[in-house]
N, C-alpha and C. Protein backbone atom coordinates (compact mmCIF):
# COMPACT_ATOMS: atom_id res chain seq x y z
N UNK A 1 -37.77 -12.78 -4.61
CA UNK A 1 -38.33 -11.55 -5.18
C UNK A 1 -37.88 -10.35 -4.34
N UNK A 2 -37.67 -9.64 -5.05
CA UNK A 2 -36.85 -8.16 -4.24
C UNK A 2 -38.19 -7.19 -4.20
N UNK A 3 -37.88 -6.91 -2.45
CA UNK A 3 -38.80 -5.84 -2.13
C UNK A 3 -38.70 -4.59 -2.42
N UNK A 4 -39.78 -3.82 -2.73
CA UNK A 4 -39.38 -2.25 -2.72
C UNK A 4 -39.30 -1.64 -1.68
N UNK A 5 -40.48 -2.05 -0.65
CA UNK A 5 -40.11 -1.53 1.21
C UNK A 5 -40.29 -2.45 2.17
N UNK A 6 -39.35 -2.24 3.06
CA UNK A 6 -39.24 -3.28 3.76
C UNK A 6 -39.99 -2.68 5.17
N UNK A 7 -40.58 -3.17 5.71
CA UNK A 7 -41.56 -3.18 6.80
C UNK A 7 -41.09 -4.01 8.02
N UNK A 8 -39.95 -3.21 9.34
CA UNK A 8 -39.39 -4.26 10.03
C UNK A 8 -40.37 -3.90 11.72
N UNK A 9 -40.83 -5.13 12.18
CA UNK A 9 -41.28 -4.95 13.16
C UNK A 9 -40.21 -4.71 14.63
N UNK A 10 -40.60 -4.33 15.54
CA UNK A 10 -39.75 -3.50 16.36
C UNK A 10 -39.33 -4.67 17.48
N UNK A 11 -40.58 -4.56 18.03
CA UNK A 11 -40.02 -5.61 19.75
C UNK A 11 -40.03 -7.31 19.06
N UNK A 12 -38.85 -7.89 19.22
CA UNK A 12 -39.41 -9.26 18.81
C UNK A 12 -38.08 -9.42 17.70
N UNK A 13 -38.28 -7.87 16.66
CA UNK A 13 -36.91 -8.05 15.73
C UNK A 13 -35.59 -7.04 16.17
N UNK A 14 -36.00 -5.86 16.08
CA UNK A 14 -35.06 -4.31 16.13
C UNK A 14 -34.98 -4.80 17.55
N UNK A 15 -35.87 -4.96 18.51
CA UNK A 15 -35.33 -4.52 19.75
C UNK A 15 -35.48 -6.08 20.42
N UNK A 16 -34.45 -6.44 21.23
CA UNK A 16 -34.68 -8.20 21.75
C UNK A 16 -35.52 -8.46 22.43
N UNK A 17 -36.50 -9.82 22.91
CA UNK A 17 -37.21 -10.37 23.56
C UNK A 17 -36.45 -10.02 24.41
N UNK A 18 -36.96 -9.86 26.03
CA UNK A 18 -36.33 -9.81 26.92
C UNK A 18 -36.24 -11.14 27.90
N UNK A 19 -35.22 -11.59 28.52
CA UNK A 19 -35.20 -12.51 29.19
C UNK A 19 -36.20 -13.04 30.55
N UNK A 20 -36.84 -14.30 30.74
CA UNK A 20 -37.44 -14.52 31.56
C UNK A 20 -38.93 -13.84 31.21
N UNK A 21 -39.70 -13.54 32.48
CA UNK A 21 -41.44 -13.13 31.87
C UNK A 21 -41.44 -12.05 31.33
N UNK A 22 -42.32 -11.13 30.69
CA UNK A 22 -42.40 -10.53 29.86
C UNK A 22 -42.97 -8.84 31.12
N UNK A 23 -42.01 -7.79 31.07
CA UNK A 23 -42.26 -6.68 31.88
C UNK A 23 -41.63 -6.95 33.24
N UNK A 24 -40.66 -7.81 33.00
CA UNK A 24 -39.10 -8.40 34.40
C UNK A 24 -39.17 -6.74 35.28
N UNK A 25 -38.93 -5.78 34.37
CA UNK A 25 -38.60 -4.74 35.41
C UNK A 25 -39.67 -4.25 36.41
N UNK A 26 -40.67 -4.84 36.25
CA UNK A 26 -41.88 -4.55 37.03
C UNK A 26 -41.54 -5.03 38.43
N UNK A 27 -40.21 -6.03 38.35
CA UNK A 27 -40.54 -6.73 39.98
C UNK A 27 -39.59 -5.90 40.86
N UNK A 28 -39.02 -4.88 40.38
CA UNK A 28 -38.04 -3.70 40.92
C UNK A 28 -39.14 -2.81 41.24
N UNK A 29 -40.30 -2.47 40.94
CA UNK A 29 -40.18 -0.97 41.10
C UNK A 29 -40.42 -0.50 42.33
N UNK A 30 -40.55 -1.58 43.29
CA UNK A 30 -41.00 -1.34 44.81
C UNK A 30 -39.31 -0.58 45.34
N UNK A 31 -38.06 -1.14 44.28
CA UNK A 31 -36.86 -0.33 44.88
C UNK A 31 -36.67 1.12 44.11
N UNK A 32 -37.49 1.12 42.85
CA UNK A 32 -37.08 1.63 41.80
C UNK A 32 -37.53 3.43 42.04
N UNK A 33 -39.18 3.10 42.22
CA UNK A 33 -39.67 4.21 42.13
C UNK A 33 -40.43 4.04 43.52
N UNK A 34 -40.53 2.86 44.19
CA UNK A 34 -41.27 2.77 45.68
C UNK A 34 -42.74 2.98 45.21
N UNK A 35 -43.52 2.17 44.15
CA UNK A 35 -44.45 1.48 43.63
C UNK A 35 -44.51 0.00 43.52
N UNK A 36 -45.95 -0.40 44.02
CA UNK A 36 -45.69 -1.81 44.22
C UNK A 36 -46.18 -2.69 43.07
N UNK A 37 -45.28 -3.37 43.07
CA UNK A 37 -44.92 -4.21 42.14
C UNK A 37 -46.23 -5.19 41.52
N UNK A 38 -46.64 -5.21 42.30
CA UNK A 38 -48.14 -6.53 42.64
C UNK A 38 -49.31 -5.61 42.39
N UNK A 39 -49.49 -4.31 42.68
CA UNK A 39 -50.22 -3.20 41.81
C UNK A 39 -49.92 -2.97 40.32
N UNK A 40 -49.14 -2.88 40.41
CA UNK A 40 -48.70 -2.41 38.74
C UNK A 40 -49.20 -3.59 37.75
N UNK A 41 -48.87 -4.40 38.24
CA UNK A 41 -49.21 -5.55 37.34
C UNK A 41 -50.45 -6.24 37.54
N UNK A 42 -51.53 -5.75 38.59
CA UNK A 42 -52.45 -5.91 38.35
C UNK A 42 -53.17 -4.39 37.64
N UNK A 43 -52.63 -3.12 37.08
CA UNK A 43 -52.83 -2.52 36.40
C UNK A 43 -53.19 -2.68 34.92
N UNK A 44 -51.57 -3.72 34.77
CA UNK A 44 -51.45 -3.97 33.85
C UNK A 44 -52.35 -4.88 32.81
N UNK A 45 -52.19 -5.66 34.00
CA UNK A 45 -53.79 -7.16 33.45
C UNK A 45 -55.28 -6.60 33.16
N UNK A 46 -55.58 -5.33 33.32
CA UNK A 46 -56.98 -4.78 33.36
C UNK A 46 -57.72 -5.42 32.06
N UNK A 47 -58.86 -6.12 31.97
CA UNK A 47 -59.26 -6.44 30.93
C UNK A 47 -59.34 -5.46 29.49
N UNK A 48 -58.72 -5.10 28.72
CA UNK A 48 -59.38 -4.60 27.40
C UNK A 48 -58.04 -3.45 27.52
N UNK A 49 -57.87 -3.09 28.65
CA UNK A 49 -56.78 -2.09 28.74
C UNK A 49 -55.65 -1.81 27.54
N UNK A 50 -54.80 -2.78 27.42
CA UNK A 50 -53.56 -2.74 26.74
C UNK A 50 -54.39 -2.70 25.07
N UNK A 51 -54.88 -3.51 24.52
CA UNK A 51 -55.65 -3.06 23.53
C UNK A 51 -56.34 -2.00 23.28
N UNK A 52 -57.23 -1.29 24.16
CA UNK A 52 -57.13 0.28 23.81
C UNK A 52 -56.27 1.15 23.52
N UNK A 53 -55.14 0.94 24.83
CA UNK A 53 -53.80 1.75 24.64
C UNK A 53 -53.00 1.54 23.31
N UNK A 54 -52.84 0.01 22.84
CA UNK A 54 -52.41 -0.19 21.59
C UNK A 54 -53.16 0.57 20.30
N UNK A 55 -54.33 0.90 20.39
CA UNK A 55 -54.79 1.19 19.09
C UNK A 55 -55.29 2.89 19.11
N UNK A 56 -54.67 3.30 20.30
CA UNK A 56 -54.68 4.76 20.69
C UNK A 56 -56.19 5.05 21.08
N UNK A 57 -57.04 4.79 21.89
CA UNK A 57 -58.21 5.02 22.67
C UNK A 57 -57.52 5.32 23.49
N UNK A 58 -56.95 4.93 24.44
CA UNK A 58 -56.70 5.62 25.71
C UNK A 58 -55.15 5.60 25.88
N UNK A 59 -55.08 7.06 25.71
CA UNK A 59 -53.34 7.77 25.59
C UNK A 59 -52.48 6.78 26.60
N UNK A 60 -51.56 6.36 26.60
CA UNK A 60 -51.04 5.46 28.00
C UNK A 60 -50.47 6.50 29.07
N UNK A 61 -50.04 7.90 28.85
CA UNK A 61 -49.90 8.71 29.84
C UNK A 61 -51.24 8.89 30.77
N UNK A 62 -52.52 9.28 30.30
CA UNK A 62 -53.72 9.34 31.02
C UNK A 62 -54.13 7.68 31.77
N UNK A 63 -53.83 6.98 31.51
CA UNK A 63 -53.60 5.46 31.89
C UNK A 63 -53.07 5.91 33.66
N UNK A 64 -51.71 5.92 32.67
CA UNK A 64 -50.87 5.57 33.98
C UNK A 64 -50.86 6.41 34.87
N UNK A 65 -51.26 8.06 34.76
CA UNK A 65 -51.96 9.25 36.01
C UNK A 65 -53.21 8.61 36.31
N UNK A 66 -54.15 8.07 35.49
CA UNK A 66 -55.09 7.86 36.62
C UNK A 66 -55.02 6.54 37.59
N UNK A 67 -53.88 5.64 36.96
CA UNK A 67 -53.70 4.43 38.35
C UNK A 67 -52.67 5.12 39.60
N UNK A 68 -51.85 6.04 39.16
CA UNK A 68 -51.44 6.64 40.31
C UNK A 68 -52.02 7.01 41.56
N UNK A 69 -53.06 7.71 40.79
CA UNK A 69 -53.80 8.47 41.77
C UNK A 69 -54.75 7.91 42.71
N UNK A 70 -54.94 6.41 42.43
CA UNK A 70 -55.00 5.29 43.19
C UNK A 70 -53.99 4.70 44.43
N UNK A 71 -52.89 5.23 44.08
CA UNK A 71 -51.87 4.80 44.78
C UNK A 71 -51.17 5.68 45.59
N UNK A 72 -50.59 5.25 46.79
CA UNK A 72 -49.93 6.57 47.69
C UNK A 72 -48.78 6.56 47.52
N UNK A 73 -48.78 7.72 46.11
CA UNK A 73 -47.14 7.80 46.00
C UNK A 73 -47.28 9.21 45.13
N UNK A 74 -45.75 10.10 45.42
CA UNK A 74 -45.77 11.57 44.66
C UNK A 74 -45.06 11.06 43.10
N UNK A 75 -45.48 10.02 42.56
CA UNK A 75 -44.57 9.49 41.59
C UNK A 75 -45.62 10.23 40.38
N UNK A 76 -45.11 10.92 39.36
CA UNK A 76 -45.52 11.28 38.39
C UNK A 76 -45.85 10.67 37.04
N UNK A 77 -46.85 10.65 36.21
CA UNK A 77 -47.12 9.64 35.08
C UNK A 77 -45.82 10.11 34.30
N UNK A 78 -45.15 10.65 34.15
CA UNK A 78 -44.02 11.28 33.37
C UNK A 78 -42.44 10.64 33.44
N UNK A 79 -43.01 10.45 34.90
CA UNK A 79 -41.77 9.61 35.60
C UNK A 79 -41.46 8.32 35.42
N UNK A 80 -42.68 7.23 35.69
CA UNK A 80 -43.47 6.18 35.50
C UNK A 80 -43.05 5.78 34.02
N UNK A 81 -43.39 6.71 33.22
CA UNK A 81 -43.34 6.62 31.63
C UNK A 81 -42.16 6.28 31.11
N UNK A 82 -41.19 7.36 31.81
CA UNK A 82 -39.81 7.29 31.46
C UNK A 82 -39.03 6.43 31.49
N UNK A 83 -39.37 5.53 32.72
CA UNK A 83 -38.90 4.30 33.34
C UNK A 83 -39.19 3.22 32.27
N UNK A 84 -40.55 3.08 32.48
CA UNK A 84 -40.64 1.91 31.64
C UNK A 84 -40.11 2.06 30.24
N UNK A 85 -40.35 3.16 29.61
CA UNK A 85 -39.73 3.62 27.88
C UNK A 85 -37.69 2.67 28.33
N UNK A 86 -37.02 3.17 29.37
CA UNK A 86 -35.65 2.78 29.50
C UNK A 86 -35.98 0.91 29.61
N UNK A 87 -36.97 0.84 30.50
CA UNK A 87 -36.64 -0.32 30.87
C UNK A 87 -36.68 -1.60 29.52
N UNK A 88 -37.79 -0.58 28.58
CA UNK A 88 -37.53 -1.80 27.88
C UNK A 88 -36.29 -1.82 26.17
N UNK A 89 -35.99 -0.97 26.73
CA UNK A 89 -34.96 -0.54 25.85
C UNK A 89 -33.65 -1.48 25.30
N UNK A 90 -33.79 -2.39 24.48
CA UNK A 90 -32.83 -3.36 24.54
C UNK A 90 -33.23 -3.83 22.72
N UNK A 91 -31.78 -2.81 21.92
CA UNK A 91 -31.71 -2.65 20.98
C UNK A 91 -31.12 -4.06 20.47
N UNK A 92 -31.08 -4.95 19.78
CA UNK A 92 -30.63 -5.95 19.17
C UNK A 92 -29.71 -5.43 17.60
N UNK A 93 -28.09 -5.10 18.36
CA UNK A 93 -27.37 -4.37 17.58
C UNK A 93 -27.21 -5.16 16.31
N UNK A 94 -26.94 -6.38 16.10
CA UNK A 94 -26.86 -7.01 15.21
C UNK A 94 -27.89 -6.83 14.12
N UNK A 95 -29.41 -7.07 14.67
CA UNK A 95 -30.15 -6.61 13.66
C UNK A 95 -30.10 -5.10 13.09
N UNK A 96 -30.20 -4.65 13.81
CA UNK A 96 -29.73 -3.18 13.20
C UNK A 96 -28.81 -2.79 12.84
N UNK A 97 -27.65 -3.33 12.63
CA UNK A 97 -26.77 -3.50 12.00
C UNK A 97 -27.11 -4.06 10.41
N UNK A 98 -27.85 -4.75 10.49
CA UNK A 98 -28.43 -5.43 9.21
C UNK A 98 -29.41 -4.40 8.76
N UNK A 99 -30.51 -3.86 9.47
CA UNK A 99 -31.10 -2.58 8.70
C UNK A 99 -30.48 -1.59 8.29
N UNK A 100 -29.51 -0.85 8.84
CA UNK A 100 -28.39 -0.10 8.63
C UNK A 100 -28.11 -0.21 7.47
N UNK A 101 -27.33 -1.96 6.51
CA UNK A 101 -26.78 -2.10 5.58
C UNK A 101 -27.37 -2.29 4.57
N UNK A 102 -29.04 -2.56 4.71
CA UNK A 102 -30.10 -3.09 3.72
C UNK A 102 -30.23 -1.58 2.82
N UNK A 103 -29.81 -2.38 1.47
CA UNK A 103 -29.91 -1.40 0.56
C UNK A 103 -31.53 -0.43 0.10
N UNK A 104 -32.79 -1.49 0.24
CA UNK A 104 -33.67 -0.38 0.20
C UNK A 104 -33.90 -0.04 0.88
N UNK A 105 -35.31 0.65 0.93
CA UNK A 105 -36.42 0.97 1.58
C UNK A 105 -36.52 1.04 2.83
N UNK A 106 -37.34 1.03 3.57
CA UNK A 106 -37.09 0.70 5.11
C UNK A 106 -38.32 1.57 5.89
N UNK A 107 -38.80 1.04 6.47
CA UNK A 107 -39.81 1.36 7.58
C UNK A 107 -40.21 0.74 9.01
N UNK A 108 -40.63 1.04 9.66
CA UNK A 108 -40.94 0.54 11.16
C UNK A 108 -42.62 0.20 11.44
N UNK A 109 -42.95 -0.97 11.43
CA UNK A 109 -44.68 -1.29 11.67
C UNK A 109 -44.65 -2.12 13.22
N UNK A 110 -45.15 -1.31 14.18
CA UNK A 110 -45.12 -2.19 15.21
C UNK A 110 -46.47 -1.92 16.14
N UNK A 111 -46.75 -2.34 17.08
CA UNK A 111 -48.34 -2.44 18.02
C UNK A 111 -47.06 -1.69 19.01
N UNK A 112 -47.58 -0.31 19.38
CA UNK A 112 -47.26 0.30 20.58
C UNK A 112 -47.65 1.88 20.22
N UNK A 113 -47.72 2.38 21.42
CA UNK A 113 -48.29 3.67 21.63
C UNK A 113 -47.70 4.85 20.90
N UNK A 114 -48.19 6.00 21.23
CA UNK A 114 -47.34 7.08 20.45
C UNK A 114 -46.50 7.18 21.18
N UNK A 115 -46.18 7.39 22.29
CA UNK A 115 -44.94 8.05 22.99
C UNK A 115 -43.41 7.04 23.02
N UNK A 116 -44.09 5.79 23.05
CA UNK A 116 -42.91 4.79 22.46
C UNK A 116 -42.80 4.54 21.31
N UNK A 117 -43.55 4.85 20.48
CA UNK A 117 -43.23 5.44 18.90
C UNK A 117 -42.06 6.45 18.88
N UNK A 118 -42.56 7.45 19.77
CA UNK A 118 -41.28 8.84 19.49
C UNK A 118 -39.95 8.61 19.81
N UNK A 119 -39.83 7.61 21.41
CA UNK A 119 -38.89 6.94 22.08
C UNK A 119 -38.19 6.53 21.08
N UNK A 120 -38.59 5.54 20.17
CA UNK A 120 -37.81 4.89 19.23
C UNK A 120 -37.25 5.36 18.04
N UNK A 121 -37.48 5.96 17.81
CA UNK A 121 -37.41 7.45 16.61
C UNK A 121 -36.06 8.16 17.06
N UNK A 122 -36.38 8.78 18.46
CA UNK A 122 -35.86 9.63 18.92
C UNK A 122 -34.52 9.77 19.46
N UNK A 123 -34.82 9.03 21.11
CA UNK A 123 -34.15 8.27 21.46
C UNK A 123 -32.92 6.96 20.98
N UNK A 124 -34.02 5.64 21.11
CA UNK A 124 -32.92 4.83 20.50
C UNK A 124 -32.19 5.42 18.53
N UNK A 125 -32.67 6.43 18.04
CA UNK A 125 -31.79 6.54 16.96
C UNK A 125 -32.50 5.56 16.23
N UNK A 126 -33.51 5.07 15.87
CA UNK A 126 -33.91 4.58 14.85
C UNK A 126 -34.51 5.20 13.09
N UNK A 127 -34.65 6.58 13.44
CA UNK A 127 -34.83 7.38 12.72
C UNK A 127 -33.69 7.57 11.52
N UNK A 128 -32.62 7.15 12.06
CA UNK A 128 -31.51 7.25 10.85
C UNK A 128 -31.36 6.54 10.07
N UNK A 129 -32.67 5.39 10.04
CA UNK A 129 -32.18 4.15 9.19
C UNK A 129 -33.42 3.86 8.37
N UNK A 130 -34.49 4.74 9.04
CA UNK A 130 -35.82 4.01 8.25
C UNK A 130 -36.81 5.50 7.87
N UNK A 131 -37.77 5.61 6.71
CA UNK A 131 -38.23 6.65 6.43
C UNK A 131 -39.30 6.98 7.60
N UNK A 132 -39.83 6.14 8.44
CA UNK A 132 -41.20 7.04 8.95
C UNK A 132 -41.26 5.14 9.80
N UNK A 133 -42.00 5.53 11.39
CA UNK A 133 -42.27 4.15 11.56
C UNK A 133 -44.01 4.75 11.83
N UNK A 134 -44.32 3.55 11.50
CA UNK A 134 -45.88 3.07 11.63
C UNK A 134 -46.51 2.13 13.34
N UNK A 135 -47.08 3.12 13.84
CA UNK A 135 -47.01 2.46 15.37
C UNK A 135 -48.62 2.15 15.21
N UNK A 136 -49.44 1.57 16.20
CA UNK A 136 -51.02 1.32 16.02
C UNK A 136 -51.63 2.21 16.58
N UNK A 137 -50.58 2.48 18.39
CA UNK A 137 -51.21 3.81 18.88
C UNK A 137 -51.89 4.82 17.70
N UNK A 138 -50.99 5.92 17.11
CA UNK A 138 -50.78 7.00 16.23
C UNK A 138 -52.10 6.36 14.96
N UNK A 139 -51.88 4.99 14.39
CA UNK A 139 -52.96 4.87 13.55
C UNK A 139 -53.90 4.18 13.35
N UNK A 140 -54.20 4.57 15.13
CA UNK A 140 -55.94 3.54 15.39
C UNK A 140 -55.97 2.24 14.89
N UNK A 141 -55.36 1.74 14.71
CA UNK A 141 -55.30 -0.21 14.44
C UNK A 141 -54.19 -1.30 14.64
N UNK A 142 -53.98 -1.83 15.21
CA UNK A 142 -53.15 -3.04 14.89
C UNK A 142 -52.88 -4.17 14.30
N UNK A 143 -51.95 -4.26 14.11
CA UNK A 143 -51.49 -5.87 13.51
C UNK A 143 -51.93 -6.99 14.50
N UNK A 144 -53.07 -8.21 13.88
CA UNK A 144 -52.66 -8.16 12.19
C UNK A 144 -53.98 -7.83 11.86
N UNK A 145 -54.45 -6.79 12.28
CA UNK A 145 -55.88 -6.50 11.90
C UNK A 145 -55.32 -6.05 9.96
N UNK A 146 -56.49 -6.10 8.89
CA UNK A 146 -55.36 -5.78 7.87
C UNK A 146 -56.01 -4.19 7.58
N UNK A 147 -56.10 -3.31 8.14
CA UNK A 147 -56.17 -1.76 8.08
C UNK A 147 -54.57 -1.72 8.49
N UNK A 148 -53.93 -2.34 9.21
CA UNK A 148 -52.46 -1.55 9.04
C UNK A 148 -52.04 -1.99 8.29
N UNK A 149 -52.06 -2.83 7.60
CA UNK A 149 -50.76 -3.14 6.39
C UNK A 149 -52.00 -1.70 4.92
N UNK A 150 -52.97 -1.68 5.58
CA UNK A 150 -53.98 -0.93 3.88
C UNK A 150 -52.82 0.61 4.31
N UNK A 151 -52.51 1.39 5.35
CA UNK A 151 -52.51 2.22 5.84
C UNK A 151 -50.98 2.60 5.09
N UNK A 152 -50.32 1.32 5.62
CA UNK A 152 -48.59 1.57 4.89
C UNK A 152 -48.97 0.92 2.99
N UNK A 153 -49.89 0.31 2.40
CA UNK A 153 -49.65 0.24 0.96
C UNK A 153 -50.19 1.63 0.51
N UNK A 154 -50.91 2.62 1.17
CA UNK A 154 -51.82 3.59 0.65
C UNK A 154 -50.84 4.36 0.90
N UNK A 155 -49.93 4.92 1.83
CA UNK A 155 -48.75 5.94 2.15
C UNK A 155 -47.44 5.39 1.17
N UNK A 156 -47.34 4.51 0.77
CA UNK A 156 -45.97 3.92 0.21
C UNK A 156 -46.10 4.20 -1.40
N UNK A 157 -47.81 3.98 -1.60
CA UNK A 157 -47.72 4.04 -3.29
C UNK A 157 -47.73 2.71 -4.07
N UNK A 158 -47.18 1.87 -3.05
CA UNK A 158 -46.71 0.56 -3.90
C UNK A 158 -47.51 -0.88 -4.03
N UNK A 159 -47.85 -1.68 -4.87
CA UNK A 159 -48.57 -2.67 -4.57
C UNK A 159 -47.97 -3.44 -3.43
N UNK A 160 -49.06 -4.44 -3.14
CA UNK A 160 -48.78 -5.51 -1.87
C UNK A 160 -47.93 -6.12 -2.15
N UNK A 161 -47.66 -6.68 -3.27
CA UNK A 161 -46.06 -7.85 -3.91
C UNK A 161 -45.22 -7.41 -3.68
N UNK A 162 -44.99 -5.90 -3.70
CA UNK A 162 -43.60 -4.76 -3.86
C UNK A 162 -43.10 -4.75 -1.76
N UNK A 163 -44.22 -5.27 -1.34
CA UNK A 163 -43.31 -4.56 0.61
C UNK A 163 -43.35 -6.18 0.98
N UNK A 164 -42.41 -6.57 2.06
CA UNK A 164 -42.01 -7.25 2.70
C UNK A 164 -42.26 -6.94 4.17
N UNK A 165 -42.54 -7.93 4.72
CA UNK A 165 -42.83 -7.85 6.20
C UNK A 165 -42.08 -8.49 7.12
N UNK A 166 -41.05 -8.12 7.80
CA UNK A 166 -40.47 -9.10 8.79
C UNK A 166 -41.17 -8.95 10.51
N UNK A 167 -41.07 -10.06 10.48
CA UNK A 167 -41.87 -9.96 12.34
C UNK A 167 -41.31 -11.46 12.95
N UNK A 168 -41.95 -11.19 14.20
CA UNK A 168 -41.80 -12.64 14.69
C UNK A 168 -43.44 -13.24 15.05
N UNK A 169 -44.06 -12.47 15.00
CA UNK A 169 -45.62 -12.99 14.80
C UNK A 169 -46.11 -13.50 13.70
N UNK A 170 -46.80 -15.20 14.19
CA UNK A 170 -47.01 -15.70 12.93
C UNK A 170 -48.52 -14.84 12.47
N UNK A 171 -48.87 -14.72 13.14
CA UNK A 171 -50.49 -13.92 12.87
C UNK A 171 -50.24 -13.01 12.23
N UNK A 172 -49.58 -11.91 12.58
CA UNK A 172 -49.18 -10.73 11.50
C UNK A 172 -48.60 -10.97 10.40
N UNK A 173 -48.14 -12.24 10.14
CA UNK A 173 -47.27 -12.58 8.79
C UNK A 173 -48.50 -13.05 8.03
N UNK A 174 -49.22 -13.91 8.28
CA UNK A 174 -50.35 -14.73 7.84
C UNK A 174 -51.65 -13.61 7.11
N UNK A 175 -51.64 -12.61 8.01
CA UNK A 175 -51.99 -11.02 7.47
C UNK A 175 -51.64 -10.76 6.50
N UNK A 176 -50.36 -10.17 6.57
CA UNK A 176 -49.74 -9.64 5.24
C UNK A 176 -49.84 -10.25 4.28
N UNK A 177 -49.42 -11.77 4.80
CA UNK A 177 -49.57 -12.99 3.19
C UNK A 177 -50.89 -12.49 2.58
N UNK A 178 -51.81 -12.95 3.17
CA UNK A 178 -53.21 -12.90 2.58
C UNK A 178 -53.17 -11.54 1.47
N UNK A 179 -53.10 -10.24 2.12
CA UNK A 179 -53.04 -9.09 0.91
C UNK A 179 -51.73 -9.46 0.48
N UNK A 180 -51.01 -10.65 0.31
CA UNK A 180 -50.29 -10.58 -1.39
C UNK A 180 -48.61 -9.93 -0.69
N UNK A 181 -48.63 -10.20 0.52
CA UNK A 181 -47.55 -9.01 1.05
C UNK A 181 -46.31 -10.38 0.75
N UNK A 182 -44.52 -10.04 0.65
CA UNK A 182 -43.90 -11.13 1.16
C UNK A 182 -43.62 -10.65 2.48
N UNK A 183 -43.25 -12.25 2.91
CA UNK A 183 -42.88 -12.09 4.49
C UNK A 183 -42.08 -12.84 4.98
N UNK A 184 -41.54 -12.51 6.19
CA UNK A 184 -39.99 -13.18 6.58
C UNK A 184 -40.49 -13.32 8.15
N UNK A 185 -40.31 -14.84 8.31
CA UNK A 185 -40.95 -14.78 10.13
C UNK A 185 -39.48 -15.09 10.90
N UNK A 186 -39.07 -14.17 11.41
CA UNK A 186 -37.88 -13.60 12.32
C UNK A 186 -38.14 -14.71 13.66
N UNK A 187 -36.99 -15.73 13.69
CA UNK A 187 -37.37 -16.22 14.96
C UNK A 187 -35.79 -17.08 15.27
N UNK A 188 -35.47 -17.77 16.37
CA UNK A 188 -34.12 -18.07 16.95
C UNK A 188 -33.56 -18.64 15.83
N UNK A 189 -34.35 -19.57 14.83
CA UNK A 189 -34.38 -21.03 13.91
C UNK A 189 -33.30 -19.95 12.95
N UNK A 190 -34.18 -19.42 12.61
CA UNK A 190 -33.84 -18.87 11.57
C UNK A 190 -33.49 -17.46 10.90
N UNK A 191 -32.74 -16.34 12.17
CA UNK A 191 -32.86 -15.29 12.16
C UNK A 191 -31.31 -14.58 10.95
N UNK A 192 -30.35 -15.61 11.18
CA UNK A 192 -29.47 -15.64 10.47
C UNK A 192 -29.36 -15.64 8.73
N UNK A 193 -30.47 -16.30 8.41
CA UNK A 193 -30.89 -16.09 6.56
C UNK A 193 -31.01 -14.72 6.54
N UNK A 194 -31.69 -13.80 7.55
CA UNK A 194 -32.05 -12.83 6.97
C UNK A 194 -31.02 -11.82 6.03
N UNK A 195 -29.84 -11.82 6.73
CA UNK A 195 -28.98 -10.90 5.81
C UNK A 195 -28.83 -11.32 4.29
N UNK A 196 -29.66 -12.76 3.95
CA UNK A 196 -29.30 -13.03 2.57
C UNK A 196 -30.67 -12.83 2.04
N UNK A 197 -31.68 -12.68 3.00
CA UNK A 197 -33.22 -12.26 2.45
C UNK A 197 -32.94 -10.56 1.64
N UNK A 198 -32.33 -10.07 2.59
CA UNK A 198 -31.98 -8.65 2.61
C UNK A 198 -31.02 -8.35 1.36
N UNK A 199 -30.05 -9.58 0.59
CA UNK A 199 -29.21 -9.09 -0.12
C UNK A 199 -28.38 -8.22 0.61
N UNK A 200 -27.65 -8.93 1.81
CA UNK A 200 -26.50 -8.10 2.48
C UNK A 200 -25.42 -9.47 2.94
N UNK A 201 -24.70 -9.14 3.00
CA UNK A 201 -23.43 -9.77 4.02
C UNK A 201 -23.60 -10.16 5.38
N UNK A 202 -23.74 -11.41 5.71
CA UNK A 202 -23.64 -11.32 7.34
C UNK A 202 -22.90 -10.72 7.74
C-alpha cells in the first residue's frame, strides 16, 4: 500500500547507530573540553532527567549550565552543546540518499530536543529533503506515547492508513500500528528492502 507521508525516524535510520556504547565521545572530553568524563555521565544517568529533556520540560541548554556550574571549569553550556550536537553527527549517506530519491512525502519524527531538532534541519541539511521534522522536545511528547503520531495525523490532514512510519524501535512501530499507521522496522536484517518499500532503485 502506498503511503501519502512518510514519517522517517532520525538516530537509528537518517543518522547511524554509533559504534561501541552509546555517547563513546563522552570518554574524550577530559582531552576535549577538560571536563570529566565520569561526571558527565553521571549527569547524564540522573533519574527522570533525559525524559524531561526529551519531552521539552527542561530546555537541555539550562541542563547542561546548571551541571557546569557544579564543576570547575570556564566551559560554557553553548560550548558543551556544540560539541555534543558534532559529536553525534553521523549522517548514514546511503539512507539519505534513499530519502532524497523517495518520490513522496517526507517528514522527520524523532525523541530529541529542540536545539538538535534545528541542528538537523540546519546544519546536517536535512531540511532539503523533508517538509517539517517533528522532534518531542518542541511537541511535549514522545514516541511511542500515541499523542505524537495524533500531532503529525492532525498537521498532515491525512488518515492513519495514508502515513508510514520507519524506525528502528519496535515500540514506536507497535504505536503507530495500533492507530492503523503502516510501518517499516529499519534494522541490519533488513534495511536493504527499503528502497523497494519506498518504490525507488537501490
Amino acid at each position: 500500500m502506498t503511503a501519502e507521508l512518510v514519517v522517517w525516524d532520525f538516530d537509528g535510520v537518517l543518522n547511524a547507530e554509533p559504534e561501541g556504547e552509546p555517547f563513546g565521545w563522552v570518554a574524550d572530553l577530559d582531552r576535549t573540553l577538560g571536563l570529566s568524563p565520569r561526571a558527565f555521565r553521571a549527569f547524564l544517568n540522573q533519574p527522570g532527567q533525559a525524559a524531561r529533556v526529551l519531552r521539552g520540560a527542561l530546555p537541555l541548554e539550562r541542563a547542561l549550565a546548571d551541571w557546569l556550574a557544579t564543576q570547575d571549569t570556564d566551559v560554557r553550556a553553548e560550548a558543551l552543546l556544540d560539541h555534543w550536537l558534532r559529536a553525534e553527527d553521523r549522517p548514514d549517506t546511503q539512507v539519505i540518499d534513499w530519502l532524497a530519491r523517495s518520490p513522496g512525502r517526507a517528514v522527520i519524527g524523532t525523541n530529541n530536543p529542540a536545539p538538535r531538532a534545528d541542528y538537523i534541519m540546519d546544519v546536517m541539511g536535512l531540511s532539503a529533503h523533508v517538509e517539517a521534522i517533528f522532534a518531542s522536545g518542541p511537541m511535549g511528547v514522545a514516541k511511542p506515547d500515541p499523542g505524537f503520531f495524533g500531532q503529525i495525523e492532525r498537521w498532515s490532514g491525512l488518515m492513519p492508513q495514508d502515513l508510514l512510519l520507519i524506525d528502528d524501535n519496535r515500540q514506536n512501530l507497535a504505536s503507530a500500528a495500533r492507530r492503523g499507521w503502516q510501518t517499516f522496522h529499519f534494522d541490519a536484517r533488513n534495511r536493504n528492502d527499503l528502497p523497494k518499500r519506498l518504490g525507488i532503485a537501490p
